[in-house]
N, C-alpha and C. Protein backbone atom coordinates (compact mmCIF):
# COMPACT_ATOMS: atom_id res chain seq x y z
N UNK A 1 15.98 46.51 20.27
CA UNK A 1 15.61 47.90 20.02
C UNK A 1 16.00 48.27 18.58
N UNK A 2 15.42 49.24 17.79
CA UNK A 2 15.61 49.79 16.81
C UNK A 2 16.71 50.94 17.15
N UNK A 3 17.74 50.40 15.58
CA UNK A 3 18.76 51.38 15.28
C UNK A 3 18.42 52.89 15.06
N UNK A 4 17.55 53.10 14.08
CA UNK A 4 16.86 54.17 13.63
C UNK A 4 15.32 54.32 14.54
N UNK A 5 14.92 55.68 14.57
CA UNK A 5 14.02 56.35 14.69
C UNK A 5 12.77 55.94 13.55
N UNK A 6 13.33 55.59 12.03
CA UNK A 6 12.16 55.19 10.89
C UNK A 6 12.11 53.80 11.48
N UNK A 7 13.13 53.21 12.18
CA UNK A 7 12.65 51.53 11.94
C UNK A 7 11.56 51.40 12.77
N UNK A 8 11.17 52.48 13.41
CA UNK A 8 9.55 52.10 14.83
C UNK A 8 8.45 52.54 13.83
N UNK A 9 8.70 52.87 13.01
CA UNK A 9 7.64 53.64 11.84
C UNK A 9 6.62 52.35 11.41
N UNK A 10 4.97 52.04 11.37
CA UNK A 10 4.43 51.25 10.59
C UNK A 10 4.75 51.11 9.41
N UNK A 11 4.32 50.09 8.87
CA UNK A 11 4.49 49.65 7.38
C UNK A 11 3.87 50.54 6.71
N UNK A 12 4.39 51.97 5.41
CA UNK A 12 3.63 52.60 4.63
C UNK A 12 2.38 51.54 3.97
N UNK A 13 2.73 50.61 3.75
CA UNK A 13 1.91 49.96 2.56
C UNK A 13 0.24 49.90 3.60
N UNK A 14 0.65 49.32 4.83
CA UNK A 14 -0.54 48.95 5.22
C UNK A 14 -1.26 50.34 5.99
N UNK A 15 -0.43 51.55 6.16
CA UNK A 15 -1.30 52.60 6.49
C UNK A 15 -1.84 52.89 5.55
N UNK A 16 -1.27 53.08 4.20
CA UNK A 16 -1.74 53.62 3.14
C UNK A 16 -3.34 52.62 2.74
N UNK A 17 -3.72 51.81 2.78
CA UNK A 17 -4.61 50.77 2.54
C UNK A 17 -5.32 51.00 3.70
N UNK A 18 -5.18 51.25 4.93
CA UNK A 18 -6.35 51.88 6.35
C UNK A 18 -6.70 53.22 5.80
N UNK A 19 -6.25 54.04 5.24
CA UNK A 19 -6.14 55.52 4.85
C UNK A 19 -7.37 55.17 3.66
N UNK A 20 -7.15 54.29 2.99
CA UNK A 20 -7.78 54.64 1.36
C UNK A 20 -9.43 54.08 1.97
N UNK A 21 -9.17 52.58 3.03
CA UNK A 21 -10.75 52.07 2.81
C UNK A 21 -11.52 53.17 4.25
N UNK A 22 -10.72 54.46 4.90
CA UNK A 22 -11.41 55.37 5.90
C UNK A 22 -11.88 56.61 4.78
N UNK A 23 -11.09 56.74 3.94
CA UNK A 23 -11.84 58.28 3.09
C UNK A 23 -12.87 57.67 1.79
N UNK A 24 -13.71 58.11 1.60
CA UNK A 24 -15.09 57.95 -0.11
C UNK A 24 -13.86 58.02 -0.63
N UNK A 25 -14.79 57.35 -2.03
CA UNK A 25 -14.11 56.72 -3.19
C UNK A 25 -14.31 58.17 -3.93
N UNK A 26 -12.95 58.02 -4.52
CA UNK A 26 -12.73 59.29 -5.72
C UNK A 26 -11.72 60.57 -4.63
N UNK A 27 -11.75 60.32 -3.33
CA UNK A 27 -10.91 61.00 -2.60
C UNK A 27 -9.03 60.06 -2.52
N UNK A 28 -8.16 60.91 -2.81
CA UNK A 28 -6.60 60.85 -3.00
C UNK A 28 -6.06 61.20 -1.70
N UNK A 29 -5.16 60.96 -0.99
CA UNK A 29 -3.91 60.85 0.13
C UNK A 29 -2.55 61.53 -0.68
N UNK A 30 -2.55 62.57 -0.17
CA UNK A 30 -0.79 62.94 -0.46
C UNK A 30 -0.09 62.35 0.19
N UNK A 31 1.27 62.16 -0.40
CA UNK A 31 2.44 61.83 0.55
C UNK A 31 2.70 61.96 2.27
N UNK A 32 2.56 63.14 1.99
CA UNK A 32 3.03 63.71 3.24
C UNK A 32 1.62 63.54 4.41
N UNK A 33 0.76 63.35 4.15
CA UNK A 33 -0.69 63.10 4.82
C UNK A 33 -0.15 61.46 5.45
N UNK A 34 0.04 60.54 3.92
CA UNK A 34 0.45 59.31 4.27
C UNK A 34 1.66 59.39 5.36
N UNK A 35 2.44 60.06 5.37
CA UNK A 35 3.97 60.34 5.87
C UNK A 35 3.47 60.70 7.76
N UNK A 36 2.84 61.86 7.80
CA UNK A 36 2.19 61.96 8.94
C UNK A 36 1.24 61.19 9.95
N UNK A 37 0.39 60.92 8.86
CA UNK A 37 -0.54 59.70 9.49
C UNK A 37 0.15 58.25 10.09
N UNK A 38 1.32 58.10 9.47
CA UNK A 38 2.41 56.94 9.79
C UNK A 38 3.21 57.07 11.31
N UNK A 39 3.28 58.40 11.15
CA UNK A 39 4.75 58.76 12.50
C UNK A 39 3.41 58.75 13.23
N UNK A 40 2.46 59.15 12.99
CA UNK A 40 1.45 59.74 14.10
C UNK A 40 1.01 58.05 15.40
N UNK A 41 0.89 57.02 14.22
CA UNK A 41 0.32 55.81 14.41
C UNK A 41 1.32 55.03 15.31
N UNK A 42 2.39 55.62 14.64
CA UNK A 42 3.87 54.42 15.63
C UNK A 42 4.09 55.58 16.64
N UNK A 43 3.96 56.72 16.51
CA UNK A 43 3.71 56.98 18.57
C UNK A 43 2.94 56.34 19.04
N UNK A 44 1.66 56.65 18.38
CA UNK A 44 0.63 55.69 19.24
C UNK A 44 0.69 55.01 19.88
N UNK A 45 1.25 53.74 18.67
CA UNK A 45 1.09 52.11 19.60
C UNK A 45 2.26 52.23 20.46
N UNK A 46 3.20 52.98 20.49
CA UNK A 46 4.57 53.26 21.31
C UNK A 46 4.46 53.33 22.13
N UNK A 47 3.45 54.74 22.94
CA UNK A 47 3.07 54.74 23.90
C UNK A 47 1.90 53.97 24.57
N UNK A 48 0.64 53.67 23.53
CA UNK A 48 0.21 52.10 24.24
C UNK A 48 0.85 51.25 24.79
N UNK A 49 1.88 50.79 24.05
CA UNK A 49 3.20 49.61 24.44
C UNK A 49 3.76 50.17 25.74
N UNK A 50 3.83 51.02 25.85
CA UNK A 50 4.73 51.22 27.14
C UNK A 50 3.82 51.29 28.14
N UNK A 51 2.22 52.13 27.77
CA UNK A 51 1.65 52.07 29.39
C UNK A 51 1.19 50.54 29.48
N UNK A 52 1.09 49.99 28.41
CA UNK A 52 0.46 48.57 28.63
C UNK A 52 1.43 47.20 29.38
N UNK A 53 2.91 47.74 29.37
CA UNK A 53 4.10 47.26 29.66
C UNK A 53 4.13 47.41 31.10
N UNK A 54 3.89 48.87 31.45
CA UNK A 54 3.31 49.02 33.28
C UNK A 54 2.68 48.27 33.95
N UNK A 55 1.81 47.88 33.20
CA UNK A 55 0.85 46.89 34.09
C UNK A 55 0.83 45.46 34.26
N UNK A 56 1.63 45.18 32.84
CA UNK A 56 2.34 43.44 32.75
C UNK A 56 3.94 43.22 34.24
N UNK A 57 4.08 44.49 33.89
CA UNK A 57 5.53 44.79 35.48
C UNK A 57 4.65 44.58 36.89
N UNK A 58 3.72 45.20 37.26
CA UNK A 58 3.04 45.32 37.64
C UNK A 58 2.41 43.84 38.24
N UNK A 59 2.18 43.17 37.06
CA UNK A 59 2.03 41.79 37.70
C UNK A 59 3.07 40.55 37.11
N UNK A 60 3.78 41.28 37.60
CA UNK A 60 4.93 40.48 37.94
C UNK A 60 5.26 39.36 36.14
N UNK A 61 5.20 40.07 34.94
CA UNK A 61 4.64 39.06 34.26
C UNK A 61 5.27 39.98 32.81
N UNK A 62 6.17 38.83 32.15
CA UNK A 62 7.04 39.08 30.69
C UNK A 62 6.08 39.21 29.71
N UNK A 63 5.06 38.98 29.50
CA UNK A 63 3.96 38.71 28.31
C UNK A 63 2.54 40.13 28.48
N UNK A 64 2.68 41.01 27.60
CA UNK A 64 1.56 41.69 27.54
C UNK A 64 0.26 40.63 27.13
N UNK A 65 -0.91 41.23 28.00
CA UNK A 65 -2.00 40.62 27.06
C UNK A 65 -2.79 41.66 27.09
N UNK A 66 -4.17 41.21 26.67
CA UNK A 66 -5.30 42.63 25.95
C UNK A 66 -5.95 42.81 27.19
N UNK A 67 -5.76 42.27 28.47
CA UNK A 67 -6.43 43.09 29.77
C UNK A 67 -5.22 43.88 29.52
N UNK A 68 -3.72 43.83 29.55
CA UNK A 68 -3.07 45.48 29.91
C UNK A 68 -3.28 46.24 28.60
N UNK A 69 -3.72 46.06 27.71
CA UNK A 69 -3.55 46.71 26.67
C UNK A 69 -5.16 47.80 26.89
N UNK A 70 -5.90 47.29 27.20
CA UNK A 70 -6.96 47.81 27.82
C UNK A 70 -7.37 48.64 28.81
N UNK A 71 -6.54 48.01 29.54
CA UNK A 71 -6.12 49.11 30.86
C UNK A 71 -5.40 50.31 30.25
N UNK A 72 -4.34 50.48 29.88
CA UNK A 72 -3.61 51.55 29.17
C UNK A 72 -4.37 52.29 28.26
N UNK A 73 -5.52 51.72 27.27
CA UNK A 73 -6.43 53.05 26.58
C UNK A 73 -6.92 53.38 27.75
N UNK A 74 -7.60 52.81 29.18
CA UNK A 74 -8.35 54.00 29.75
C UNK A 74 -7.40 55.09 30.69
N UNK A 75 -6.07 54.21 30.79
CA UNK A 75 -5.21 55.35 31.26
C UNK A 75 -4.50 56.76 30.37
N UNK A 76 -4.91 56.30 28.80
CA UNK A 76 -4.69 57.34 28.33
C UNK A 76 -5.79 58.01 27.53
N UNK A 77 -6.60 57.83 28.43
CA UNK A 77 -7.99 58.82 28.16
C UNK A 77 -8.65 58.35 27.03
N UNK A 78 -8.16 57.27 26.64
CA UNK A 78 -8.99 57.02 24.76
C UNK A 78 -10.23 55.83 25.60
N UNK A 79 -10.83 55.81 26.29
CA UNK A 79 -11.87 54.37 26.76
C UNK A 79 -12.54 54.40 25.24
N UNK A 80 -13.06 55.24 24.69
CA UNK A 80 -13.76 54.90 23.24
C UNK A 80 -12.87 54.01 22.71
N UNK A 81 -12.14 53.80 22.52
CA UNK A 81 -11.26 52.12 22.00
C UNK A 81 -11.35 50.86 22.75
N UNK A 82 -12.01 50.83 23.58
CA UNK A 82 -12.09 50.14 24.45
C UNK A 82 -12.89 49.00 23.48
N UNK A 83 -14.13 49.32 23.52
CA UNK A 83 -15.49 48.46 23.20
C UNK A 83 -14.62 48.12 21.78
N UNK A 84 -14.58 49.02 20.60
CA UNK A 84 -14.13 48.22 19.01
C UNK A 84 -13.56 47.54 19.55
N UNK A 85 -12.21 47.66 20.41
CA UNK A 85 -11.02 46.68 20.25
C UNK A 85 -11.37 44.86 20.89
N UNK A 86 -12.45 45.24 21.87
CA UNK A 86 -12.32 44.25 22.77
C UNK A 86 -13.34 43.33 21.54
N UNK A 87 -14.39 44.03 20.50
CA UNK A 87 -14.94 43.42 19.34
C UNK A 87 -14.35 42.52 18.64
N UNK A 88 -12.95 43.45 18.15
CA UNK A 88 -12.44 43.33 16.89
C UNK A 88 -11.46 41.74 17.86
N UNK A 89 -11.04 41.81 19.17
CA UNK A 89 -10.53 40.71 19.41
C UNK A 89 -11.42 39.30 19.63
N UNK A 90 -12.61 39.36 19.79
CA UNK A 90 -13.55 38.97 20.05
C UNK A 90 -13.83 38.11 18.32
N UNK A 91 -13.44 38.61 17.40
CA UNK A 91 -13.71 38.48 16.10
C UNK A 91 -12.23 37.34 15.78
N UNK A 92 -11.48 38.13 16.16
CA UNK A 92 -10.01 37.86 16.41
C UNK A 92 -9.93 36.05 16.11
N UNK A 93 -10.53 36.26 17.81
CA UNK A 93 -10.58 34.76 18.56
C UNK A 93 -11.18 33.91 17.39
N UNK A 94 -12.50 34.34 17.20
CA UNK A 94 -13.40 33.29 16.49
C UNK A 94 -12.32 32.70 15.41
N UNK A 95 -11.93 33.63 14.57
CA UNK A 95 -11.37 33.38 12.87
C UNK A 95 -9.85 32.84 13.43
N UNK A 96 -9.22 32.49 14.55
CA UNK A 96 -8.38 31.65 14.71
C UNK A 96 -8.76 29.97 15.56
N UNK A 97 -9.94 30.12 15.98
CA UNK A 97 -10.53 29.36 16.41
C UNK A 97 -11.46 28.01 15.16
N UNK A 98 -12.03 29.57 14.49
CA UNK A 98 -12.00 28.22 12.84
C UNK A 98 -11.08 27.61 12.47
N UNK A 99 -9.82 28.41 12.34
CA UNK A 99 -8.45 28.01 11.46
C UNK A 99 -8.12 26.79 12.69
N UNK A 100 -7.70 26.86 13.49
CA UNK A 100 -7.77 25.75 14.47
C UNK A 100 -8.96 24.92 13.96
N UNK A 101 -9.75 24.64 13.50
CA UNK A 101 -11.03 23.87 14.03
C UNK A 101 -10.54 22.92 12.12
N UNK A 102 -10.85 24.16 11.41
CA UNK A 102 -10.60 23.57 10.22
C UNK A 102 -8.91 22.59 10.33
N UNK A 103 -7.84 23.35 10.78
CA UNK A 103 -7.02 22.19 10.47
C UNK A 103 -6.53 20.69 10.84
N UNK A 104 -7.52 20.93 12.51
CA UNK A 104 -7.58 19.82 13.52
C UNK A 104 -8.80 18.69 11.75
N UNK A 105 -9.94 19.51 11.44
CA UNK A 105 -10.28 18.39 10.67
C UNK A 105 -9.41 17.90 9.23
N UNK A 106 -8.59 18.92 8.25
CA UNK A 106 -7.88 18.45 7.65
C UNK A 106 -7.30 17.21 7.76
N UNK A 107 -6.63 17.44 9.63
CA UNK A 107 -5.57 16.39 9.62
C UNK A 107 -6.54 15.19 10.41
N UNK A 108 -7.25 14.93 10.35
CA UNK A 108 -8.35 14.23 11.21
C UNK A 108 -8.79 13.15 9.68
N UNK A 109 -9.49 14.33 8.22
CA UNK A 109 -9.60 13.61 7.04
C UNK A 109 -8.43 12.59 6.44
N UNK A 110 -7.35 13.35 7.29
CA UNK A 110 -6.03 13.13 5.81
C UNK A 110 -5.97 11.67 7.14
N UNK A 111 -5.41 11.82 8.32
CA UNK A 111 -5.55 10.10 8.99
C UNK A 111 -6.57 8.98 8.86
N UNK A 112 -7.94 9.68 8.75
CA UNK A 112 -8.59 8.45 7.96
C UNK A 112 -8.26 8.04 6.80
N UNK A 113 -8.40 9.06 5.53
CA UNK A 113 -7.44 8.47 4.20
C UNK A 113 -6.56 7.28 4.61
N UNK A 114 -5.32 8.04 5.28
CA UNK A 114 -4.66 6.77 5.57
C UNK A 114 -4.87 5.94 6.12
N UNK A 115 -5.86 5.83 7.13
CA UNK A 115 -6.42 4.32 7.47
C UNK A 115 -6.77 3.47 6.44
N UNK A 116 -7.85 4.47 6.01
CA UNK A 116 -8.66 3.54 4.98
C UNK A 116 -7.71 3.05 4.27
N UNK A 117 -6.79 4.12 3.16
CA UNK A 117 -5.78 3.58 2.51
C UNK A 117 -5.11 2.45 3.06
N UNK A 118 -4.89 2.15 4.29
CA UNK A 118 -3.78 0.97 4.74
C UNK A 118 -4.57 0.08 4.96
N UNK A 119 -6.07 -0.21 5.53
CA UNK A 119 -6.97 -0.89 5.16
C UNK A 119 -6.98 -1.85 4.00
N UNK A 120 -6.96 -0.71 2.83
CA UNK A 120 -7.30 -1.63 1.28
C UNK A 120 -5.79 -2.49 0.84
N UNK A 121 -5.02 -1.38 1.73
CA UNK A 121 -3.74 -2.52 0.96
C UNK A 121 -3.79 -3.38 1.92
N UNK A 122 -4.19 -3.27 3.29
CA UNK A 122 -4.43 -4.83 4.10
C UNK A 122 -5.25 -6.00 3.46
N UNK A 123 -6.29 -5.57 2.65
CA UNK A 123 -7.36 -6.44 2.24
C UNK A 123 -6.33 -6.97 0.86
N UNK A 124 -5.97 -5.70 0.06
CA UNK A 124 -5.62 -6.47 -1.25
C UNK A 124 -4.44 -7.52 -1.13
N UNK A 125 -3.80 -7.35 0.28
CA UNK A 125 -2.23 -8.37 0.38
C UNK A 125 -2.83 -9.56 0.77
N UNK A 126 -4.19 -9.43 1.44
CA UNK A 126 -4.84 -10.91 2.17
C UNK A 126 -5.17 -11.17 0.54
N UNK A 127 -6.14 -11.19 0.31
CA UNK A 127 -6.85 -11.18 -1.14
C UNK A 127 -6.11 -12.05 -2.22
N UNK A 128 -4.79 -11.40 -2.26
CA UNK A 128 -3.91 -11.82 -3.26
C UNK A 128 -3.27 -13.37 -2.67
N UNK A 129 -2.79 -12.89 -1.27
CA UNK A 129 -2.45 -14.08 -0.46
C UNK A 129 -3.33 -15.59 -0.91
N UNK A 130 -4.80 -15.29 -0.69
CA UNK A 130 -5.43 -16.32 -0.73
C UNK A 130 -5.53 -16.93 -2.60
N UNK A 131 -5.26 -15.60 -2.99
CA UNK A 131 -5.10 -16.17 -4.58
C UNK A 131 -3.82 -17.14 -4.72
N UNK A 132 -3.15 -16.78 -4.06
CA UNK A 132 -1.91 -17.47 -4.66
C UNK A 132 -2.25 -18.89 -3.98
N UNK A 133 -2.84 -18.52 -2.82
CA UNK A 133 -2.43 -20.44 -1.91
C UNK A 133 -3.86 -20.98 -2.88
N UNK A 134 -4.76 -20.53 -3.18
CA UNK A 134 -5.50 -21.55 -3.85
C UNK A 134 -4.66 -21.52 -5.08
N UNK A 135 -4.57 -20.77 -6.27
CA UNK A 135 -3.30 -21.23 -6.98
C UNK A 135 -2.47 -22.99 -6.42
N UNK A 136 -1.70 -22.69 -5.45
CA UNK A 136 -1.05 -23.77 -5.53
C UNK A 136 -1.94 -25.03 -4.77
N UNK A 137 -2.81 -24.77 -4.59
CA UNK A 137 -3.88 -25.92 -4.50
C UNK A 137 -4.16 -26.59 -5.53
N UNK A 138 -4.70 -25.57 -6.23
CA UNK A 138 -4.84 -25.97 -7.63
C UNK A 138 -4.13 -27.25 -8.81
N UNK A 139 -2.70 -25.93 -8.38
CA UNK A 139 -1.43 -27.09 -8.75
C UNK A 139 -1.54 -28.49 -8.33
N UNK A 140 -1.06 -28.66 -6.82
CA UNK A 140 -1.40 -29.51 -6.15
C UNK A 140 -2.42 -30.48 -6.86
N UNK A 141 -3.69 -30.08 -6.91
CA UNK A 141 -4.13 -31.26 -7.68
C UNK A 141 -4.23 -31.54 -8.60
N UNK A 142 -4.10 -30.96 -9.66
CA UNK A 142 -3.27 -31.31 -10.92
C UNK A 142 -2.07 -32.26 -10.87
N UNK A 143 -1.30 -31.90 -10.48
CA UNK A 143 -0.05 -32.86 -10.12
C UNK A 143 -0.57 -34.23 -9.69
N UNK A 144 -1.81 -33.87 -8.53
CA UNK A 144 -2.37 -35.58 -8.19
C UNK A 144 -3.11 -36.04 -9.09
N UNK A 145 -3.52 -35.22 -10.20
CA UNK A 145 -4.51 -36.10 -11.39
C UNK A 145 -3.34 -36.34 -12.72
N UNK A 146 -2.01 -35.78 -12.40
CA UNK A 146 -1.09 -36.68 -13.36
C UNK A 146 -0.47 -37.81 -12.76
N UNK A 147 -0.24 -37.54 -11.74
CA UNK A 147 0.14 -38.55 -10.96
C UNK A 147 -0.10 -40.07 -11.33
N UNK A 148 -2.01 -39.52 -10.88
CA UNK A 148 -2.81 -40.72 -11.30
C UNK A 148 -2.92 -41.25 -12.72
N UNK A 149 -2.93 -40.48 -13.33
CA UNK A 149 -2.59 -40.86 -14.85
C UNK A 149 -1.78 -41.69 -15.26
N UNK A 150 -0.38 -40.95 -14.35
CA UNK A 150 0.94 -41.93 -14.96
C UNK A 150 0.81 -43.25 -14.26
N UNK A 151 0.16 -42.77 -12.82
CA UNK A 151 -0.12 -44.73 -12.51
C UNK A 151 -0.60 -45.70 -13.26
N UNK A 152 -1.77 -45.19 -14.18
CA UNK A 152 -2.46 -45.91 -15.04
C UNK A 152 -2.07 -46.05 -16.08
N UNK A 153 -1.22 -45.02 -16.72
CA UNK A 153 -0.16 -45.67 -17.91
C UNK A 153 0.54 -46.85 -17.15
N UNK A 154 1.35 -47.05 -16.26
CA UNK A 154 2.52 -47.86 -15.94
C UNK A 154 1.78 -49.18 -15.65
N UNK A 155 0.18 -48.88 -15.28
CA UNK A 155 -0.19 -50.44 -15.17
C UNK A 155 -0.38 -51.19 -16.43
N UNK A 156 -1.15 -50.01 -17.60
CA UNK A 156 -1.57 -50.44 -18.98
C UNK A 156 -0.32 -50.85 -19.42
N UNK A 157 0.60 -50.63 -19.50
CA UNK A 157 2.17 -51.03 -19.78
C UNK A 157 2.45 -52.54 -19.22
N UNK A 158 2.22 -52.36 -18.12
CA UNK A 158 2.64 -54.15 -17.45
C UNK A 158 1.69 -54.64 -17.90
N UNK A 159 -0.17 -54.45 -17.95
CA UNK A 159 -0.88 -55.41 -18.54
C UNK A 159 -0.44 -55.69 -20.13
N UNK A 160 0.45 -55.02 -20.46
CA UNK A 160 0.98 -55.17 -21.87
C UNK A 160 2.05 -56.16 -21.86
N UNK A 161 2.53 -55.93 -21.15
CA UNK A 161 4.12 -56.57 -21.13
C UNK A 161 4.21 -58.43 -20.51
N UNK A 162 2.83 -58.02 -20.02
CA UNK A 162 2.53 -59.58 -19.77
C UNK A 162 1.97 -60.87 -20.42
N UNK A 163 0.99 -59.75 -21.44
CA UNK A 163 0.14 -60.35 -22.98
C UNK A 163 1.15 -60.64 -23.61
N UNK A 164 2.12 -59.75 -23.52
CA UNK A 164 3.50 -60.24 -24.52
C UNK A 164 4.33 -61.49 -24.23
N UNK A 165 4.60 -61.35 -22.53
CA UNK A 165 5.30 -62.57 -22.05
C UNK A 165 4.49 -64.11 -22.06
N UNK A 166 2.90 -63.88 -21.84
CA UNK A 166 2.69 -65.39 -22.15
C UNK A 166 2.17 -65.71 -23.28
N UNK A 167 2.39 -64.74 -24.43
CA UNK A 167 2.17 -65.14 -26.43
C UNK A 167 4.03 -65.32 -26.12
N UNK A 168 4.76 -64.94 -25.95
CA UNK A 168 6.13 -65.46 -26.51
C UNK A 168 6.31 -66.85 -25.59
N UNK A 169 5.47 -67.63 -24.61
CA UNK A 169 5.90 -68.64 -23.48
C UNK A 169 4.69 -69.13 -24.22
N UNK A 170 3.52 -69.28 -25.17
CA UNK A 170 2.84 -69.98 -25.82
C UNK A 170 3.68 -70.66 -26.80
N UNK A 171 4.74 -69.11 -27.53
CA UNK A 171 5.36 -69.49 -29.03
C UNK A 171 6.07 -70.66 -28.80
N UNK A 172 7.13 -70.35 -27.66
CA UNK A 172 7.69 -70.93 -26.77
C UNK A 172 7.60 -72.48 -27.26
N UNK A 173 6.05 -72.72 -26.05
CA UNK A 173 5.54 -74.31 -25.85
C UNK A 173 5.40 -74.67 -27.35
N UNK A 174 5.10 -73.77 -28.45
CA UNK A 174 4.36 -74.85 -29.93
C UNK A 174 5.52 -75.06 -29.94
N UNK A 175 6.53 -74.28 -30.37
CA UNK A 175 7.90 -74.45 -30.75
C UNK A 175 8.49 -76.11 -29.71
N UNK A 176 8.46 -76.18 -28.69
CA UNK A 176 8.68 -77.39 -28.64
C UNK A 176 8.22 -78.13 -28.93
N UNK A 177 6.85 -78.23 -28.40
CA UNK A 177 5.90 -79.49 -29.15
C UNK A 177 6.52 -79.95 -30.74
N UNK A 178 6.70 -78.50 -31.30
CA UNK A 178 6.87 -79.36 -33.00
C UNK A 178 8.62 -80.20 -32.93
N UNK A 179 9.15 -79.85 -32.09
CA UNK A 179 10.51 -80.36 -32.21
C UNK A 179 10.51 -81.76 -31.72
N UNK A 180 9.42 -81.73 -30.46
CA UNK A 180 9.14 -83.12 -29.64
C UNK A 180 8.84 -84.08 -31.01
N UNK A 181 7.82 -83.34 -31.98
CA UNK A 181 7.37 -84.40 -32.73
C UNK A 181 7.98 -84.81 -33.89
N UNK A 182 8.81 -83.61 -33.86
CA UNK A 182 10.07 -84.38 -34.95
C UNK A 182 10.87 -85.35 -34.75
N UNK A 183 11.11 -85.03 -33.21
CA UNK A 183 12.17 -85.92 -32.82
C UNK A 183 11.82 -87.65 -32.74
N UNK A 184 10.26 -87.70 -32.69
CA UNK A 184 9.32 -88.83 -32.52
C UNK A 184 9.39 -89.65 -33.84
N UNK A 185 8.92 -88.26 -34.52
CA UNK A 185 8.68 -88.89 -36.06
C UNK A 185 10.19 -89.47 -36.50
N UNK A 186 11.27 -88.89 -36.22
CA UNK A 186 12.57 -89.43 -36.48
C UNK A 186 12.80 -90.89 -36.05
N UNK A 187 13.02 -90.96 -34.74
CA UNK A 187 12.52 -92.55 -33.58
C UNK A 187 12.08 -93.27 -34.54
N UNK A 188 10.76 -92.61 -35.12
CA UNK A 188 10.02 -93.58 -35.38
C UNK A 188 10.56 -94.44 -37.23
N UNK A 189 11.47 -93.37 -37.55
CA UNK A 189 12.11 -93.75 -39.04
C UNK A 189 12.90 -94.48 -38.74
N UNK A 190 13.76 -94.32 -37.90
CA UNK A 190 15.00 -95.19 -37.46
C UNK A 190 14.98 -96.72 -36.88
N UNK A 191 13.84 -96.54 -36.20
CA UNK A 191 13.41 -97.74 -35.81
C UNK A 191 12.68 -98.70 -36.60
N UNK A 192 11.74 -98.14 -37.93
CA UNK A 192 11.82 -98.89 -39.05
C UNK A 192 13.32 -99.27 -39.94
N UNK A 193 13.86 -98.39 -40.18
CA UNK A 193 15.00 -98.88 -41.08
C UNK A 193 15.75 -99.94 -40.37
N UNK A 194 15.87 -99.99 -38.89
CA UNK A 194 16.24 -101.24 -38.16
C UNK A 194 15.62 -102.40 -37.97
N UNK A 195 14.50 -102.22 -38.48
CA UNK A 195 13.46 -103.70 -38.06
C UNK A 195 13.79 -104.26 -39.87
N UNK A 196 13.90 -103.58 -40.60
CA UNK A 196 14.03 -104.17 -41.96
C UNK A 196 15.17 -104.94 -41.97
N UNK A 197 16.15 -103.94 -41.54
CA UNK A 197 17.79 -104.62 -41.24
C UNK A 197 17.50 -106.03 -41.11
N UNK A 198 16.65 -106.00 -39.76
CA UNK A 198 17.19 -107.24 -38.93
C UNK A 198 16.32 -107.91 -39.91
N UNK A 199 14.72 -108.05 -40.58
CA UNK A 199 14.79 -109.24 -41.35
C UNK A 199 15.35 -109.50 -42.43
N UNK A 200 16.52 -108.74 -43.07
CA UNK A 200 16.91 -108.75 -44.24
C UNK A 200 18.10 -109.89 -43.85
N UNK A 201 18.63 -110.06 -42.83
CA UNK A 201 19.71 -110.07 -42.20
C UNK A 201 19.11 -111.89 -41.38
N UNK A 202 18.13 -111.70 -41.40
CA UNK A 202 17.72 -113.13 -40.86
C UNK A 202 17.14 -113.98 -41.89
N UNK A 203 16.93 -113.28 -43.52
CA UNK A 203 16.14 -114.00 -44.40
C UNK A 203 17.86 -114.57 -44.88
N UNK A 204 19.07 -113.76 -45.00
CA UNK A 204 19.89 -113.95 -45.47
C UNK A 204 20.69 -114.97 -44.32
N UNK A 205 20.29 -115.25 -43.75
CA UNK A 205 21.53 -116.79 -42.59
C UNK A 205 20.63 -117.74 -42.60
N UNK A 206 18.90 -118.05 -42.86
CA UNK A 206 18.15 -118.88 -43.47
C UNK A 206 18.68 -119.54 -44.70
């Protein structure tokens, strides 16, 4: 409940703005017009509120709605409010029924975004994925075409190393041969200087 008697009072600002768009343009509101027209408005709905409160008791029920609020203008003789109001709720409905409609699709756009969005980073993590494993495919055979390379150095190397081993096992064989034939040609000096011996040696006991 309100402390004060002003706190049941409508908002000046918003009577004053019902006041200005009900009178022609170039017509002014005094204070006290505004001041009156205010207290006048919060009886009003005061006593709306209360007969409309009768009939929510009535059925057994904490929540006014616009059947008791309805019921109570014809119990207080105003039925001409009847038809605007049941309009103006009628209008009511619709323009919360968009706002509902529009934000169900907001959030309807903004979850596809994020699909889609989680989509593309699904595709770009595969994408990249497959970049990298062909990458090391790649590698991979590179590595097997040095591989092969170095096999074929290491053979050109032994076919080397072998040209070398039988020219040094050629040098080898001349190298003996010439020693064989020194050693021959020697034999063969020695064995003259001994055949002379002996006829020098047999002309001399003759």
């Amino acid at each position: 409940m309100a402390e004060r008697p002003e706190d049941l009072n409508l908002p000046h600002s918003v009577i004053t703005r019902i006041m200005k768009e009900a009178v022609p343009d170039g017509i002014s509101v005094s204070k006290e017009a505004r001041n009156a027209v205010s207290k006048a408005a919060s009886v009003f709905v005061l006593y709306a509120t209360s007969c409309a409160n009768n009939y929510a008791l009535k059925g057994k029920r904490k929540t006014l709605n616009a059947a008791d609020v309805f019921a109570a203008m014809k119990d207080m003789e105003f039925e001409e409010f009847i038809e605007p109001l049941e309009k103006s709720l009628q209008e009511f409905r619709q323009e919360q029924r968009g706002k509902k409609e529009a934000s169900e699709k907001r959030k309807q756009s903004k979850s596809d975004q994020e699909k889609t969005e989680g989509e593309d980073s699904e595709q770009n993590i595969s994408s990249e994925l497959e970049d990298s494993r062909e990458d090391g495919e790649e590698l991979e055979d590179g590595e097997e075409v040095d591989d092969v390379g170095e096999d074929e150095e290491d053979e050109d190397d032994d076919i080397e190393d072998d040209i070398e081993d039988e020219e040094d096992e050629e040098l080898e064989e001349d190298e003996v041969e010439e020693i064989e034939d020194d050693e021959v040609e020697d034999a063969g000096e020695i064995e003259d200087a001994t055949a002379d011996d002996d006829d020098d040696d047999v002309q001399e006991v003759e």
